[in-house]
N, C-alpha and C. Protein backbone atom coordinates (compact mmCIF):
# COMPACT_ATOMS: atom_id res chain seq x y z
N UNK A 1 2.90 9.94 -18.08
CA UNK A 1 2.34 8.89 -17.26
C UNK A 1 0.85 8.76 -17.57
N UNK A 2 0.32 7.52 -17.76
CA UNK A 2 -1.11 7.23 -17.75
C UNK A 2 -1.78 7.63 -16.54
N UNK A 3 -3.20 8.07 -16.84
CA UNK A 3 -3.97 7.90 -15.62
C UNK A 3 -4.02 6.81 -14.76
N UNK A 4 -4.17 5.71 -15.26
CA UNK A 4 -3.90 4.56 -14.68
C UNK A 4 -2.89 4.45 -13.62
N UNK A 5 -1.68 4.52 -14.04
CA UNK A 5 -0.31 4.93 -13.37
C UNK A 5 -0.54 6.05 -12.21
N UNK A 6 -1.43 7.23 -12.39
CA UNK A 6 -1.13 8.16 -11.41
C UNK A 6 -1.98 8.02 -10.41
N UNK A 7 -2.99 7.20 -10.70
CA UNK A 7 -4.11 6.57 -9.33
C UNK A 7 -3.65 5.47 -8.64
N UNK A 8 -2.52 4.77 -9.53
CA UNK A 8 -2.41 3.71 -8.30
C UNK A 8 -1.04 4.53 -7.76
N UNK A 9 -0.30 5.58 -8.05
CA UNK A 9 0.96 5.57 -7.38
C UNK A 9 -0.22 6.59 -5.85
N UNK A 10 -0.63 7.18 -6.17
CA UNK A 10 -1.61 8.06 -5.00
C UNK A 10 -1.99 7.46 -4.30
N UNK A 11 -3.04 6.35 -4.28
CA UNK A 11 -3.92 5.34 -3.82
C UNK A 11 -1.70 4.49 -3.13
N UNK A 12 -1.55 4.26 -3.81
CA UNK A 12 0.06 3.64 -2.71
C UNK A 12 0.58 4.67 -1.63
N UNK A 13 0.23 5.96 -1.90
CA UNK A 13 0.67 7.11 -1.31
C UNK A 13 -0.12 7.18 -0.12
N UNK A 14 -1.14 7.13 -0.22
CA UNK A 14 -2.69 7.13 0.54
C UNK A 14 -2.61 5.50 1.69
N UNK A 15 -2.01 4.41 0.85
CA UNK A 15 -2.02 3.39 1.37
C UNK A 15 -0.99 3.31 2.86
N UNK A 16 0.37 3.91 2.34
CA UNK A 16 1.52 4.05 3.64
C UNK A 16 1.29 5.15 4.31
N UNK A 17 0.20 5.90 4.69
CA UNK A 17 0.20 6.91 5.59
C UNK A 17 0.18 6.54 6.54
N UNK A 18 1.33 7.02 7.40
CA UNK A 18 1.51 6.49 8.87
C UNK A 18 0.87 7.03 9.98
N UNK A 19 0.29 6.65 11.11
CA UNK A 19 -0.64 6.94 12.02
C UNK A 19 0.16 6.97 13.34
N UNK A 20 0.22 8.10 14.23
CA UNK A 20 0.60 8.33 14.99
C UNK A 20 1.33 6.78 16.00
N UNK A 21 2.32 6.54 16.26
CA UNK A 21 2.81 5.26 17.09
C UNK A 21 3.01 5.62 18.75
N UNK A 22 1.81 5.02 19.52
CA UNK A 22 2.16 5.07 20.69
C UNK A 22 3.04 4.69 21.52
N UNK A 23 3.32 5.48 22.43
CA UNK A 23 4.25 5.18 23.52
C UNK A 23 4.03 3.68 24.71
N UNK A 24 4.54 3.44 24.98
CA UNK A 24 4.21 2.28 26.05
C UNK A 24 5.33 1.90 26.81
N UNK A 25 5.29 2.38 28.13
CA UNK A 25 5.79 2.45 28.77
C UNK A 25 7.33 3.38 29.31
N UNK A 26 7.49 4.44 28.45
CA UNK A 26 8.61 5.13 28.02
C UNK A 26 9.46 4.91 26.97
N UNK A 27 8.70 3.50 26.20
CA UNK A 27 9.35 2.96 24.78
C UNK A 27 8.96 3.14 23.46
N UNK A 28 9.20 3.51 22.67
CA UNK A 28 8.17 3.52 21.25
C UNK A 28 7.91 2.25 20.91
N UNK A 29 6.82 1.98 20.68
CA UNK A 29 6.22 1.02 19.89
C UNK A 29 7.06 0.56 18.59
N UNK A 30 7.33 -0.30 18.07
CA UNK A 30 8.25 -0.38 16.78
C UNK A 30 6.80 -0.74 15.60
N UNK A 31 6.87 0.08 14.83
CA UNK A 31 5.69 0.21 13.84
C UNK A 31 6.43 0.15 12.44
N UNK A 32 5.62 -0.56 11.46
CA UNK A 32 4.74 -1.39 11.84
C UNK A 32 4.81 -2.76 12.53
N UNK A 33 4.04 -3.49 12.87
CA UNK A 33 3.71 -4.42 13.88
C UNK A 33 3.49 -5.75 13.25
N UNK A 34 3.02 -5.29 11.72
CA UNK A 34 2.40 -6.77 11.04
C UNK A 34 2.74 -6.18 9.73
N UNK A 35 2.49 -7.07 8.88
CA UNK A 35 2.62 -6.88 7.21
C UNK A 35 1.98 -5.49 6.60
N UNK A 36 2.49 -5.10 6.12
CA UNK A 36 1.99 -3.88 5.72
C UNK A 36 1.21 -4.33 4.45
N UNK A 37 0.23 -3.91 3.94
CA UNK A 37 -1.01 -3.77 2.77
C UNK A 37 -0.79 -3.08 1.56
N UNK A 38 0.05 -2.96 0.50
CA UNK A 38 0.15 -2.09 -0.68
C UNK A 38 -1.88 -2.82 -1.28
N UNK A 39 -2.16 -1.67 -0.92
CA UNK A 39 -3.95 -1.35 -1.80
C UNK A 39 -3.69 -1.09 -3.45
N UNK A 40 -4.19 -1.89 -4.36
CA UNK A 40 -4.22 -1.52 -5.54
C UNK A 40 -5.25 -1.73 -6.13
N UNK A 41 -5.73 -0.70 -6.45
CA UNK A 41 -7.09 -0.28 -7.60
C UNK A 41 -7.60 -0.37 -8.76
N UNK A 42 -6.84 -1.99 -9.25
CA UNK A 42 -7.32 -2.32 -10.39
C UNK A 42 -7.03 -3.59 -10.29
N UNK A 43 -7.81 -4.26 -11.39
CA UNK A 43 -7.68 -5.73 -10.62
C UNK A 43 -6.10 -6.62 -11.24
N UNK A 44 -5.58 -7.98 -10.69
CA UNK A 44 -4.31 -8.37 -10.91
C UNK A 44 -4.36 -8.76 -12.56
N UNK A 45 -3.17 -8.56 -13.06
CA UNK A 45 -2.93 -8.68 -14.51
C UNK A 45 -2.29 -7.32 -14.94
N UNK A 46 -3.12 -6.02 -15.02
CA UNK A 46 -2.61 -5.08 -15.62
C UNK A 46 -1.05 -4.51 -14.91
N UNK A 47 -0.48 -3.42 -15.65
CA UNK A 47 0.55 -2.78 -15.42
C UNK A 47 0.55 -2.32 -13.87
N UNK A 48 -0.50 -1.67 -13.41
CA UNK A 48 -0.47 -1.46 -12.03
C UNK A 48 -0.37 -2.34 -11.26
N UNK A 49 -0.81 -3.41 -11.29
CA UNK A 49 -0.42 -4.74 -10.58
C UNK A 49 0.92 -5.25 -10.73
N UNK A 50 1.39 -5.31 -11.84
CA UNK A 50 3.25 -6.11 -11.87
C UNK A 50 3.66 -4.92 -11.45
N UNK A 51 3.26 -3.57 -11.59
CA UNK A 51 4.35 -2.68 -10.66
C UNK A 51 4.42 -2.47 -9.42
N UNK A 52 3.20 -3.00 -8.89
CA UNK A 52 2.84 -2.93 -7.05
C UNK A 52 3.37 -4.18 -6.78
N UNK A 53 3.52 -5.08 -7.25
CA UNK A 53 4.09 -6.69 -7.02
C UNK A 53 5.35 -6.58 -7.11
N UNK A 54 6.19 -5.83 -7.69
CA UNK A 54 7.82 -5.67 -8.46
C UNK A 54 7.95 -4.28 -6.84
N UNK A 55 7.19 -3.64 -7.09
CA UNK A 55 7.69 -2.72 -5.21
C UNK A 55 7.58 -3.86 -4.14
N UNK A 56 6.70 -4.46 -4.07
CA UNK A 56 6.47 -5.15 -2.93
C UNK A 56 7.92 -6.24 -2.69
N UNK A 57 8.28 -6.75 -3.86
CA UNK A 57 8.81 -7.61 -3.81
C UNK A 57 10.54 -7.06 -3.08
N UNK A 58 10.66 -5.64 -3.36
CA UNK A 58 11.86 -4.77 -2.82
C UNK A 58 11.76 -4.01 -1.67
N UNK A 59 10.23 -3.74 -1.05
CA UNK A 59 10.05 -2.86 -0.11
C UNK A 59 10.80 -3.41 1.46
N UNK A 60 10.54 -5.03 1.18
CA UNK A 60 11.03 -5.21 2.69
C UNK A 60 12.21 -4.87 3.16
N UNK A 61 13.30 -4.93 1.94
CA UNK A 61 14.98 -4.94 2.43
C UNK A 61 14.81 -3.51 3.30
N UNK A 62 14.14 -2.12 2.56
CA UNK A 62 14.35 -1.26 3.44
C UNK A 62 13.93 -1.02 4.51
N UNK A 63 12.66 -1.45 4.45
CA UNK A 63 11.80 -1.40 5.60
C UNK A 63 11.43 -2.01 6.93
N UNK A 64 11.53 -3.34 6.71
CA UNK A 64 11.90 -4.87 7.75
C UNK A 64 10.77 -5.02 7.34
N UNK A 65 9.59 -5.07 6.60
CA UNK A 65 8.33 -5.35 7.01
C UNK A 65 8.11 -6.06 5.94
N UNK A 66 7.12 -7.06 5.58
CA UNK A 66 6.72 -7.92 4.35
C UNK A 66 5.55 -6.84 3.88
N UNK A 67 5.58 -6.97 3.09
CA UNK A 67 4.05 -6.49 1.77
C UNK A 67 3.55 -7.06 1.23
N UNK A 68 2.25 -7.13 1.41
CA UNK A 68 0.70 -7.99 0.82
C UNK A 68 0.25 -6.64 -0.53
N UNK A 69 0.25 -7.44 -1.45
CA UNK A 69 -0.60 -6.61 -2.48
C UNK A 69 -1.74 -7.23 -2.61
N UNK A 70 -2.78 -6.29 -1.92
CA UNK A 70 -4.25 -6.02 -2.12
C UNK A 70 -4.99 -5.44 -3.25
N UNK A 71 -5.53 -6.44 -4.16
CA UNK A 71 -6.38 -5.99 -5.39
C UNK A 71 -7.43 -5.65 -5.41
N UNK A 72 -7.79 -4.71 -5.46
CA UNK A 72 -9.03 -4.21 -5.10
C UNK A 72 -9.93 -3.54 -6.35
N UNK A 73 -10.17 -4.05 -7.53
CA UNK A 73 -10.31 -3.27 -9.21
C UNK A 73 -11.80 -2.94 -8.76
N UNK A 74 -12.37 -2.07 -9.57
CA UNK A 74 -13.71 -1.67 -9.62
C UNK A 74 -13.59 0.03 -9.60
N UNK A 75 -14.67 0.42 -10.04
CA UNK A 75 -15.59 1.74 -10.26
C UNK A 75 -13.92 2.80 -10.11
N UNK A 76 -13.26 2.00 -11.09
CA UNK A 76 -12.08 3.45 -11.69
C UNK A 76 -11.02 3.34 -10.32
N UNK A 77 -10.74 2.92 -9.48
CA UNK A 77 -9.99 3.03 -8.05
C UNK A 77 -10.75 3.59 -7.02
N UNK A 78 -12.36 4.00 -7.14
CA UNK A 78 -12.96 4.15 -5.98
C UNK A 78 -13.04 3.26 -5.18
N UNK A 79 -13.51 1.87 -5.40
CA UNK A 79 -13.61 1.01 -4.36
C UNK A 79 -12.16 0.56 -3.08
N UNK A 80 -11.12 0.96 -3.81
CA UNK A 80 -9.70 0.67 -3.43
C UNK A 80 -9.32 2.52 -2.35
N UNK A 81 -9.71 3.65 -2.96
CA UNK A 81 -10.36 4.84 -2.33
C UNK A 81 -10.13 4.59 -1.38
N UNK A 82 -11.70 3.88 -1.27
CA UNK A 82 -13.02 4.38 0.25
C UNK A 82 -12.37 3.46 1.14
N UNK A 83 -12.10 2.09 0.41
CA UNK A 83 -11.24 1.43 1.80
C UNK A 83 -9.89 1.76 2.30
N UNK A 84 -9.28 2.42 1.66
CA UNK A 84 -8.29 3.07 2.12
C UNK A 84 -8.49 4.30 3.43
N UNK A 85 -9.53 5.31 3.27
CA UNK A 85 -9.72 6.48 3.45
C UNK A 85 -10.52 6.03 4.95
């Protein structure tokens, strides 16, 4: 696998970390709530992009949720990082 390849599958890893779902009223919250964000760290065109676009395009059947792929290219996948983190 390219470096390329192993920062955006992390940075996707980093992206679906799920955050505790509150209770309300003795019910769980059904999470997520809105479109979920696949973050990608290089800008649209390259390989990391048609492969975050080609997940996105399959993630909903399992999940119920739609996916936005967020391009975020610059300084190697830091900028895509820090807004993640």
């Amino acid at each position: 696998m390219t470096k390329r390849l192993v920062v955006a599958l992390l940075l996707a890893g980093v992206g679906f970390a799920a955050h505790p779902a509150h209770a309300q009223g003795g019910s769980a919250a059904k999470y997520p709530d809105r479109p979920i964000r696949l973050v990608v760290g290089f800008p649209p065109g390259g390989a990391t992009d048609i492969l975050a676009r080609i997940l996105s395009q399959h993630m909903p059947e399992s999940i119920g949720q739609p996916v936005v792929v967020d391009n975020r290219g610059g300084a190697s996948g830091t900028i895509a990082a820090a807004m993640v983190a």
